[in-house]
PDB file of N, CA and C in Angstrom:
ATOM      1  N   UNK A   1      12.842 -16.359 -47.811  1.00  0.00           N
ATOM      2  CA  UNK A   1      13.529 -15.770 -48.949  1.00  0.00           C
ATOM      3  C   UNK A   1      12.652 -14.649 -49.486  1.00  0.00           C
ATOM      4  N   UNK A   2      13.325 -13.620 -49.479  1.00  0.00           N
ATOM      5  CA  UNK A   2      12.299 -11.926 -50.121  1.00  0.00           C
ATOM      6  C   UNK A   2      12.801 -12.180 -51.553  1.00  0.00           C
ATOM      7  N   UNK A   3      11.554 -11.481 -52.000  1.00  0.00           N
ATOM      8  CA  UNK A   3      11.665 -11.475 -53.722  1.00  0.00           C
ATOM      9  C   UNK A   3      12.755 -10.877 -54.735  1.00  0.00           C
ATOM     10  N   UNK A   4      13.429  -9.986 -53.456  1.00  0.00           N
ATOM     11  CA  UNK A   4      14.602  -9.833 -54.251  1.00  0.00           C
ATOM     12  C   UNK A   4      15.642 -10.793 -54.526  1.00  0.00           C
ATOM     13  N   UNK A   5      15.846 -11.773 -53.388  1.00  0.00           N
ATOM     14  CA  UNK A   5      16.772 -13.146 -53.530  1.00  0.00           C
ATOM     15  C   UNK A   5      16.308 -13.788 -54.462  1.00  0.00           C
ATOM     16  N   UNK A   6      15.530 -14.008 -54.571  1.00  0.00           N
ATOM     17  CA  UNK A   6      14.676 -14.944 -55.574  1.00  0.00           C
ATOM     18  C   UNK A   6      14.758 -14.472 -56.813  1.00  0.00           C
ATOM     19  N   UNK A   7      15.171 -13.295 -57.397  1.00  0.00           N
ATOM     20  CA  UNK A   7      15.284 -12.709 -58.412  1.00  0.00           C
ATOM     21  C   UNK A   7      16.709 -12.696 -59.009  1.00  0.00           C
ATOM     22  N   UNK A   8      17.373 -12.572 -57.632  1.00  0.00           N
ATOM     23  CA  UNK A   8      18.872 -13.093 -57.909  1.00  0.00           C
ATOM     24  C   UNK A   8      19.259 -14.447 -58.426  1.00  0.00           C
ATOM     25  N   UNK A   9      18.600 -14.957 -58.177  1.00  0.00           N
ATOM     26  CA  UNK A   9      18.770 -16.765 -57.695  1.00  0.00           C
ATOM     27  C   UNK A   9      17.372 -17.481 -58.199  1.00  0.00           C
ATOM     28  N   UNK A  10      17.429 -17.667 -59.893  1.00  0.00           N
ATOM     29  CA  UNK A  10      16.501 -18.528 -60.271  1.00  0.00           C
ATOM     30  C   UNK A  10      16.975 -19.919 -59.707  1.00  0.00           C
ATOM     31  N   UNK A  11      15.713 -20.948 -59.238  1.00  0.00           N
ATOM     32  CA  UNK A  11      15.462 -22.379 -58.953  1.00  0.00           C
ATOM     33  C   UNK A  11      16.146 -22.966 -59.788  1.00  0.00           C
ATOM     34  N   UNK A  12      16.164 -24.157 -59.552  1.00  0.00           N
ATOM     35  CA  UNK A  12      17.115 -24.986 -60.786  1.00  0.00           C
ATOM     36  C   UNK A  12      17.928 -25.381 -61.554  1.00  0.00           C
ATOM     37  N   UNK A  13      17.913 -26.117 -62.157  1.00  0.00           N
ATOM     38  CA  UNK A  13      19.324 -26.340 -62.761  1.00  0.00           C
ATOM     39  C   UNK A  13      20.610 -25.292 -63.273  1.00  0.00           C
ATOM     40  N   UNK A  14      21.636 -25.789 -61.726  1.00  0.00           N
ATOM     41  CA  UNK A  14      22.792 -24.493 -62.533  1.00  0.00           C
ATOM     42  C   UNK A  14      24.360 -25.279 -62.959  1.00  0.00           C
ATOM     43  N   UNK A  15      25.117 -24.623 -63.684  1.00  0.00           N
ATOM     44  CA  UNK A  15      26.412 -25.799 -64.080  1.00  0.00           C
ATOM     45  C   UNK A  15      27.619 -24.192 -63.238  1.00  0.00           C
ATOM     46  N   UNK A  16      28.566 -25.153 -62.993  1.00  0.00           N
ATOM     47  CA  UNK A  16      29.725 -24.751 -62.005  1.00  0.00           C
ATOM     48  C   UNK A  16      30.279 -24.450 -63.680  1.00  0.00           C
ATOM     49  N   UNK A  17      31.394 -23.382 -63.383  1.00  0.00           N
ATOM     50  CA  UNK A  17      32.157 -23.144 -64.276  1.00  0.00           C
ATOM     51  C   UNK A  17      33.148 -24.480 -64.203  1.00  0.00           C
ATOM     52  N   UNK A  18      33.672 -25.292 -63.460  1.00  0.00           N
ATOM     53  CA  UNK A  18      34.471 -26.548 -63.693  1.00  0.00           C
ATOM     54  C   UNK A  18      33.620 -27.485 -64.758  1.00  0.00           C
ATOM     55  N   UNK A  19      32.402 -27.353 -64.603  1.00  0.00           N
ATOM     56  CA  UNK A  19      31.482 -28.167 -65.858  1.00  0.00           C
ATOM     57  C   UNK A  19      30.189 -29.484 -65.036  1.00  0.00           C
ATOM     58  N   UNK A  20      30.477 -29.211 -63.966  1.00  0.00           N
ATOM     59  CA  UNK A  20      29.529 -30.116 -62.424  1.00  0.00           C
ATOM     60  C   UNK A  20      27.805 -29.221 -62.780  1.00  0.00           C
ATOM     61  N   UNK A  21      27.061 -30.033 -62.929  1.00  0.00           N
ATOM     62  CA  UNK A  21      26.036 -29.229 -62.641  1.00  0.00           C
ATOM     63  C   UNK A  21      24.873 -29.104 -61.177  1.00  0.00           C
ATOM     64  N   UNK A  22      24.090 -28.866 -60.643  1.00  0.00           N
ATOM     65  CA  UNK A  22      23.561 -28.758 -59.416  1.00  0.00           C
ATOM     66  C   UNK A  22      22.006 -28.211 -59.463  1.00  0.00           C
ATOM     67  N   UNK A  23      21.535 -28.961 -58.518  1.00  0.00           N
ATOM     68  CA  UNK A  23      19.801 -28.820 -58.372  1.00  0.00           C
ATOM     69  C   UNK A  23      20.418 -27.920 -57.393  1.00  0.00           C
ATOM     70  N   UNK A  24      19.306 -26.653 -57.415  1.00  0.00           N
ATOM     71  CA  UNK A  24      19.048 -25.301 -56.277  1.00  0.00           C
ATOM     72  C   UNK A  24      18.176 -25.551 -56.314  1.00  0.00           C
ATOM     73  N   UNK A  25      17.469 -25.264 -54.453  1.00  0.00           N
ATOM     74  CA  UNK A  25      16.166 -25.690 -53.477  1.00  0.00           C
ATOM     75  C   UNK A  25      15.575 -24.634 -53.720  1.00  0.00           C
ATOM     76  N   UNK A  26      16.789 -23.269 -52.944  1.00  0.00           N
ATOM     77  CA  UNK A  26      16.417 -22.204 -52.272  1.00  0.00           C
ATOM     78  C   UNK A  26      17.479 -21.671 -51.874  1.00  0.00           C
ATOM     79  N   UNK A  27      17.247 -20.333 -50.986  1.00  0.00           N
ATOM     80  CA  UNK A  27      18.281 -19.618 -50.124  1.00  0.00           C
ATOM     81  C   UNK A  27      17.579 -19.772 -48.792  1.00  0.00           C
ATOM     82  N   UNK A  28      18.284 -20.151 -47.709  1.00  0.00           N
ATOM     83  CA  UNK A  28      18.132 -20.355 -46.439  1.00  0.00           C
ATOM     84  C   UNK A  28      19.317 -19.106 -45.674  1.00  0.00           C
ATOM     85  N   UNK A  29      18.380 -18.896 -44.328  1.00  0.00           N
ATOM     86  CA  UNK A  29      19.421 -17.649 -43.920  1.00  0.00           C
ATOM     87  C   UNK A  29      19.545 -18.237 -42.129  1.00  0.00           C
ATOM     88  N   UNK A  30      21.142 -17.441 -42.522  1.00  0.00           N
ATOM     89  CA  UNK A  30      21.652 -18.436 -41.149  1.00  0.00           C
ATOM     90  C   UNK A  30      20.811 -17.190 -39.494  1.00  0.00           C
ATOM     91  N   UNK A  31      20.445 -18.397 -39.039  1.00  0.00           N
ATOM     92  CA  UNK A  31      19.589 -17.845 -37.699  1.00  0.00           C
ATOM     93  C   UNK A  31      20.811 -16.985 -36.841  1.00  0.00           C
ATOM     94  N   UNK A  32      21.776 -16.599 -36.964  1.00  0.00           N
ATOM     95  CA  UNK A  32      22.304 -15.931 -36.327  1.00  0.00           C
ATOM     96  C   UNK A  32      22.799 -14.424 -36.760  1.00  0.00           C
ATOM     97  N   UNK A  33      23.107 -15.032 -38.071  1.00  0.00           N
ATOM     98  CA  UNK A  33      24.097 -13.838 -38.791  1.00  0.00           C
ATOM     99  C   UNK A  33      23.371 -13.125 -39.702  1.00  0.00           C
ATOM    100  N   UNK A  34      21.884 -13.627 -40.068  1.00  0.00           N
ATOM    101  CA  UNK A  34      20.865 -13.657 -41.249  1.00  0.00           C
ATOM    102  C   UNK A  34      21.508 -13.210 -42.559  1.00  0.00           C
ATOM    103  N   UNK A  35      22.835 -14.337 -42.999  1.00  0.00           N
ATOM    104  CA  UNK A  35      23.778 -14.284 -44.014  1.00  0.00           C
ATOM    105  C   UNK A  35      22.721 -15.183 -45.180  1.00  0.00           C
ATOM    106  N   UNK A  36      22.974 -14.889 -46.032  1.00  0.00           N
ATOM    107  CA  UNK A  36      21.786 -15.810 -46.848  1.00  0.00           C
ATOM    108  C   UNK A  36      22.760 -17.029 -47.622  1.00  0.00           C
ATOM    109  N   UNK A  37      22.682 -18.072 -47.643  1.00  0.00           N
ATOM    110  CA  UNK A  37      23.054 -19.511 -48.482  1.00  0.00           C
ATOM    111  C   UNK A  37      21.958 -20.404 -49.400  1.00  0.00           C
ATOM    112  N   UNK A  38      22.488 -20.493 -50.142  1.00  0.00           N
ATOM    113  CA  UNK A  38      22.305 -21.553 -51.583  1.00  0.00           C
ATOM    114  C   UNK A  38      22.162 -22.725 -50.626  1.00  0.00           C
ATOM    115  N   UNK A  39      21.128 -23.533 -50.672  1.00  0.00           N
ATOM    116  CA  UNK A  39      20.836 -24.500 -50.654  1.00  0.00           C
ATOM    117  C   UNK A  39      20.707 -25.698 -51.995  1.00  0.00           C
ATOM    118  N   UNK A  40      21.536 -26.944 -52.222  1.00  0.00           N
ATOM    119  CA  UNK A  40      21.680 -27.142 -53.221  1.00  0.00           C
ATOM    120  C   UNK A  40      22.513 -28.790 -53.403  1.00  0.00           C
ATOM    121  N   UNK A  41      21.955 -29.138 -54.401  1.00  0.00           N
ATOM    122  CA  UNK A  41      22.391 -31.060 -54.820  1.00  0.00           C
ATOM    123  C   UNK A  41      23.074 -31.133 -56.105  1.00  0.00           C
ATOM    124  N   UNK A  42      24.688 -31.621 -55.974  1.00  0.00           N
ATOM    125  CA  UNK A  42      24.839 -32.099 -56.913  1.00  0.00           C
ATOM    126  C   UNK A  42      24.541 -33.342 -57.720  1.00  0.00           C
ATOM    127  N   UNK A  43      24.336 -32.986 -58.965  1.00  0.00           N
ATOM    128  CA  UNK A  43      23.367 -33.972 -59.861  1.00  0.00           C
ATOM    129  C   UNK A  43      24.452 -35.146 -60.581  1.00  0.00           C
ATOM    130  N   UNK A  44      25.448 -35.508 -59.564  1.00  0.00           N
ATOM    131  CA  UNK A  44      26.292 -36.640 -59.880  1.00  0.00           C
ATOM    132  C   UNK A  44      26.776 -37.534 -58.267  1.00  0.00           C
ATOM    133  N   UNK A  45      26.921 -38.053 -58.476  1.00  0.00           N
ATOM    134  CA  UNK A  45      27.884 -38.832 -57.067  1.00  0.00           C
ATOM    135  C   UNK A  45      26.780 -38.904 -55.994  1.00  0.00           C
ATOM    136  N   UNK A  46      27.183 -38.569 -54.981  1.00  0.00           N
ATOM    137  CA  UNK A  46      26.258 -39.031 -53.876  1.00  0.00           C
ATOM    138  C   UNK A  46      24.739 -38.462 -53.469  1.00  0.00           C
ATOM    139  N   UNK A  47      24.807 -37.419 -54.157  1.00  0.00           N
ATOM    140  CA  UNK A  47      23.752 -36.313 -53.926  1.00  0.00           C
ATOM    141  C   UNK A  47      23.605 -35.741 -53.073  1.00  0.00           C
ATOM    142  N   UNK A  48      24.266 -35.597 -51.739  1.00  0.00           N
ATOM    143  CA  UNK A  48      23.805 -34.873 -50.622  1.00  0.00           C
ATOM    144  C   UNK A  48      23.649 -33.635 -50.751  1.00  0.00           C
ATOM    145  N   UNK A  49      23.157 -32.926 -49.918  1.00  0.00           N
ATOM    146  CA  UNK A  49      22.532 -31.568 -49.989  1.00  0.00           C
ATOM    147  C   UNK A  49      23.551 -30.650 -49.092  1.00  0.00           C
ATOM    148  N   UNK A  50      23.319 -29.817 -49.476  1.00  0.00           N
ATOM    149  CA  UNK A  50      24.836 -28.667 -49.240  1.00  0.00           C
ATOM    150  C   UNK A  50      24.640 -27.342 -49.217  1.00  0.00           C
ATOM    151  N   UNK A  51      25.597 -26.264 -48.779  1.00  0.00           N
ATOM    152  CA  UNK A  51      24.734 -25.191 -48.673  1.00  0.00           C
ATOM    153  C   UNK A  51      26.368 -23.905 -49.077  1.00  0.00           C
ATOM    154  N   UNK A  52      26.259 -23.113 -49.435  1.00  0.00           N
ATOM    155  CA  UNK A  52      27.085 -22.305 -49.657  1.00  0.00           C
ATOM    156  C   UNK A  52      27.064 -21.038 -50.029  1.00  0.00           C
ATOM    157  N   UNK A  53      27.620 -19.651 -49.370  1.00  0.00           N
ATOM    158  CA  UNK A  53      26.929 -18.621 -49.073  1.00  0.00           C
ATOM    159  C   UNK A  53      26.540 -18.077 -50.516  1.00  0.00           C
ATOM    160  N   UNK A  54      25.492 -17.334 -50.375  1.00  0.00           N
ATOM    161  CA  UNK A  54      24.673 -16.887 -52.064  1.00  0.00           C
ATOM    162  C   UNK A  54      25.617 -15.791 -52.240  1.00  0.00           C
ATOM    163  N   UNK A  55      26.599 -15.261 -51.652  1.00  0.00           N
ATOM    164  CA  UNK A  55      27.549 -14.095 -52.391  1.00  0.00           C
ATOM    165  C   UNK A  55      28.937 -14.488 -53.230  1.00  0.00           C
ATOM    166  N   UNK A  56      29.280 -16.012 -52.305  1.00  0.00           N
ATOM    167  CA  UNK A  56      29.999 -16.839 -53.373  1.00  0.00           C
ATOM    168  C   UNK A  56      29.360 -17.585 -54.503  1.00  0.00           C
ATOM    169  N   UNK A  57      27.861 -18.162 -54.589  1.00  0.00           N
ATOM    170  CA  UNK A  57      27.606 -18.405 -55.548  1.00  0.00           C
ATOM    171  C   UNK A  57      27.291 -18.067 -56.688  1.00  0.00           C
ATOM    172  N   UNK A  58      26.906 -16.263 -56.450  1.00  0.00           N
ATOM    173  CA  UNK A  58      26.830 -15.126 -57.362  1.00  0.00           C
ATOM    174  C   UNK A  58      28.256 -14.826 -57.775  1.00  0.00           C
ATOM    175  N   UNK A  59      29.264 -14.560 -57.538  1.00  0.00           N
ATOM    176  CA  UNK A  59      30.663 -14.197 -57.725  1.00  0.00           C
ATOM    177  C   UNK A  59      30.970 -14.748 -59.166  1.00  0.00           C
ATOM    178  N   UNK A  60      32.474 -13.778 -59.640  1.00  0.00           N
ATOM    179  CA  UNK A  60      33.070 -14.185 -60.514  1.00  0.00           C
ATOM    180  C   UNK A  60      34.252 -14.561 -60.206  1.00  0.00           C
ATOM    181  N   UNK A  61      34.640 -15.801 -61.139  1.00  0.00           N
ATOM    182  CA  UNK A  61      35.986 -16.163 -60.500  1.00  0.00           C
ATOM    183  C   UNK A  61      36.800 -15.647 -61.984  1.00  0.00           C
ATOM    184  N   UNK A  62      38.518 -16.038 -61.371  1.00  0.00           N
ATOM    185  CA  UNK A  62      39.025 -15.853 -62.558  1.00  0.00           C
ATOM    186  C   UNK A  62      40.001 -17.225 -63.093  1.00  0.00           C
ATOM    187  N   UNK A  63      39.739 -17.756 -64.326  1.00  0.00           N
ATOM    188  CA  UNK A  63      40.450 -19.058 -64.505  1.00  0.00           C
ATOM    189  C   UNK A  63      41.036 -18.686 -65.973  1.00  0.00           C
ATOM    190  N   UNK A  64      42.634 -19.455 -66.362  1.00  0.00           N
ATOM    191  CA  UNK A  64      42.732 -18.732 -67.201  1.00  0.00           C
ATOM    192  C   UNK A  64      43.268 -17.300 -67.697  1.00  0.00           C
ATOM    193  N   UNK A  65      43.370 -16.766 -66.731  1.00  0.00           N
ATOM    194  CA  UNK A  65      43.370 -15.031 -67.256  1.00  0.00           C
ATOM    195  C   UNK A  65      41.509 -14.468 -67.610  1.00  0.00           C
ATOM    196  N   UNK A  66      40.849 -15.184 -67.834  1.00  0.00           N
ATOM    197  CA  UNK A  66      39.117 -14.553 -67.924  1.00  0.00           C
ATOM    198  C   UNK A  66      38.181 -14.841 -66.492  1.00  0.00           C
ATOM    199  N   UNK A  67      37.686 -13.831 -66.379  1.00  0.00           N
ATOM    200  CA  UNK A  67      36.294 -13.752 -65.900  1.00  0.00           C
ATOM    201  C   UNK A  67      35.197 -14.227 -66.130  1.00  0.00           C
ATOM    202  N   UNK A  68      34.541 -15.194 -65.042  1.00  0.00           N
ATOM    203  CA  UNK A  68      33.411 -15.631 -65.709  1.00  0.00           C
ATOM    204  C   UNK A  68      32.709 -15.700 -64.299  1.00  0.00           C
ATOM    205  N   UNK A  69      31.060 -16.327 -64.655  1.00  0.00           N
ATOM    206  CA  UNK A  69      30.683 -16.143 -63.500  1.00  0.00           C
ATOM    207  C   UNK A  69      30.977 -18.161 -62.689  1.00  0.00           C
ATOM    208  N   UNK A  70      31.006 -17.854 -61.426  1.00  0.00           N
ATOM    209  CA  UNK A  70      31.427 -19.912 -60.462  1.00  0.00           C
ATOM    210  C   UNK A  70      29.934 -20.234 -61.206  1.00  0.00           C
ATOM    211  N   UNK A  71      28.382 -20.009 -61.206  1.00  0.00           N
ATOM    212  CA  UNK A  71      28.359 -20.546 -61.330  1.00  0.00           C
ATOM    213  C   UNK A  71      26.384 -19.908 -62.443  1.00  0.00           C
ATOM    214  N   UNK A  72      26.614 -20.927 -63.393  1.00  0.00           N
ATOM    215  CA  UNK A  72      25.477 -20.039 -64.472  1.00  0.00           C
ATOM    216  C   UNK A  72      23.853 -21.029 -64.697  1.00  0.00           C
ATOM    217  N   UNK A  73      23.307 -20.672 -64.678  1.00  0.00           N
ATOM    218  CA  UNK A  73      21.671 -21.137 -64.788  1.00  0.00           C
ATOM    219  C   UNK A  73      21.556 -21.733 -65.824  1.00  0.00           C
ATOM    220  N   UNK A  74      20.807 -22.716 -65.976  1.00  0.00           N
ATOM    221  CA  UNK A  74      20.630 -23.451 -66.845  1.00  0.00           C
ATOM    222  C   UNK A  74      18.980 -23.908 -67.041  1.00  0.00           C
ATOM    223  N   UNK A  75      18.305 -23.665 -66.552  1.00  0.00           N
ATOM    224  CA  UNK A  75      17.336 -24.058 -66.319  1.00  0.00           C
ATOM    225  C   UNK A  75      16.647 -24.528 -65.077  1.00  0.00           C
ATOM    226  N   UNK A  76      14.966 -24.819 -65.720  1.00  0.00           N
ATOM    227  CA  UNK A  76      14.257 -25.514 -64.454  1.00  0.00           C
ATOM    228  C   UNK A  76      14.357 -26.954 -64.430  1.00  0.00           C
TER     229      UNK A  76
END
């Protein structure tokens, strides 16, 4: 991960706009496509670890009629 990802993508605690929140590891990049993904645990139910590309996890969705961002930082 280069320091610019990392700048994008503080560590730690982030909450989903549905209201779910999630431990972030890191960004891992796929050995083929060198697409970069969120590595990441939700902090309810089973916990497994999961991964989902860092351009959807940066994105805004729209719910409602408003803009907001899928998903916002909360801390370490």
């Amino acid at each position: 991960m280069n320091g610019e990802t990392q700048e994008k993508l503080p560590l730690g605690r982030w909450r989903h706009f549905k209201g779910g929140e999630y431990q972030v590891y890191g960004v891992a990049i796929h050995s083929e496509t060198e697409e970069e993904y969120v590595v990441y645990r939700p902090l309810y139910g089973e916990g497994k670890l999961w991964i989902r590309p860092l351009s959807m996890w940066l994105e805004e969705v729209e719910r409602d009629g408003k803009k907001q961002k899928r998903f916002t930082y909360i801390g370490e």
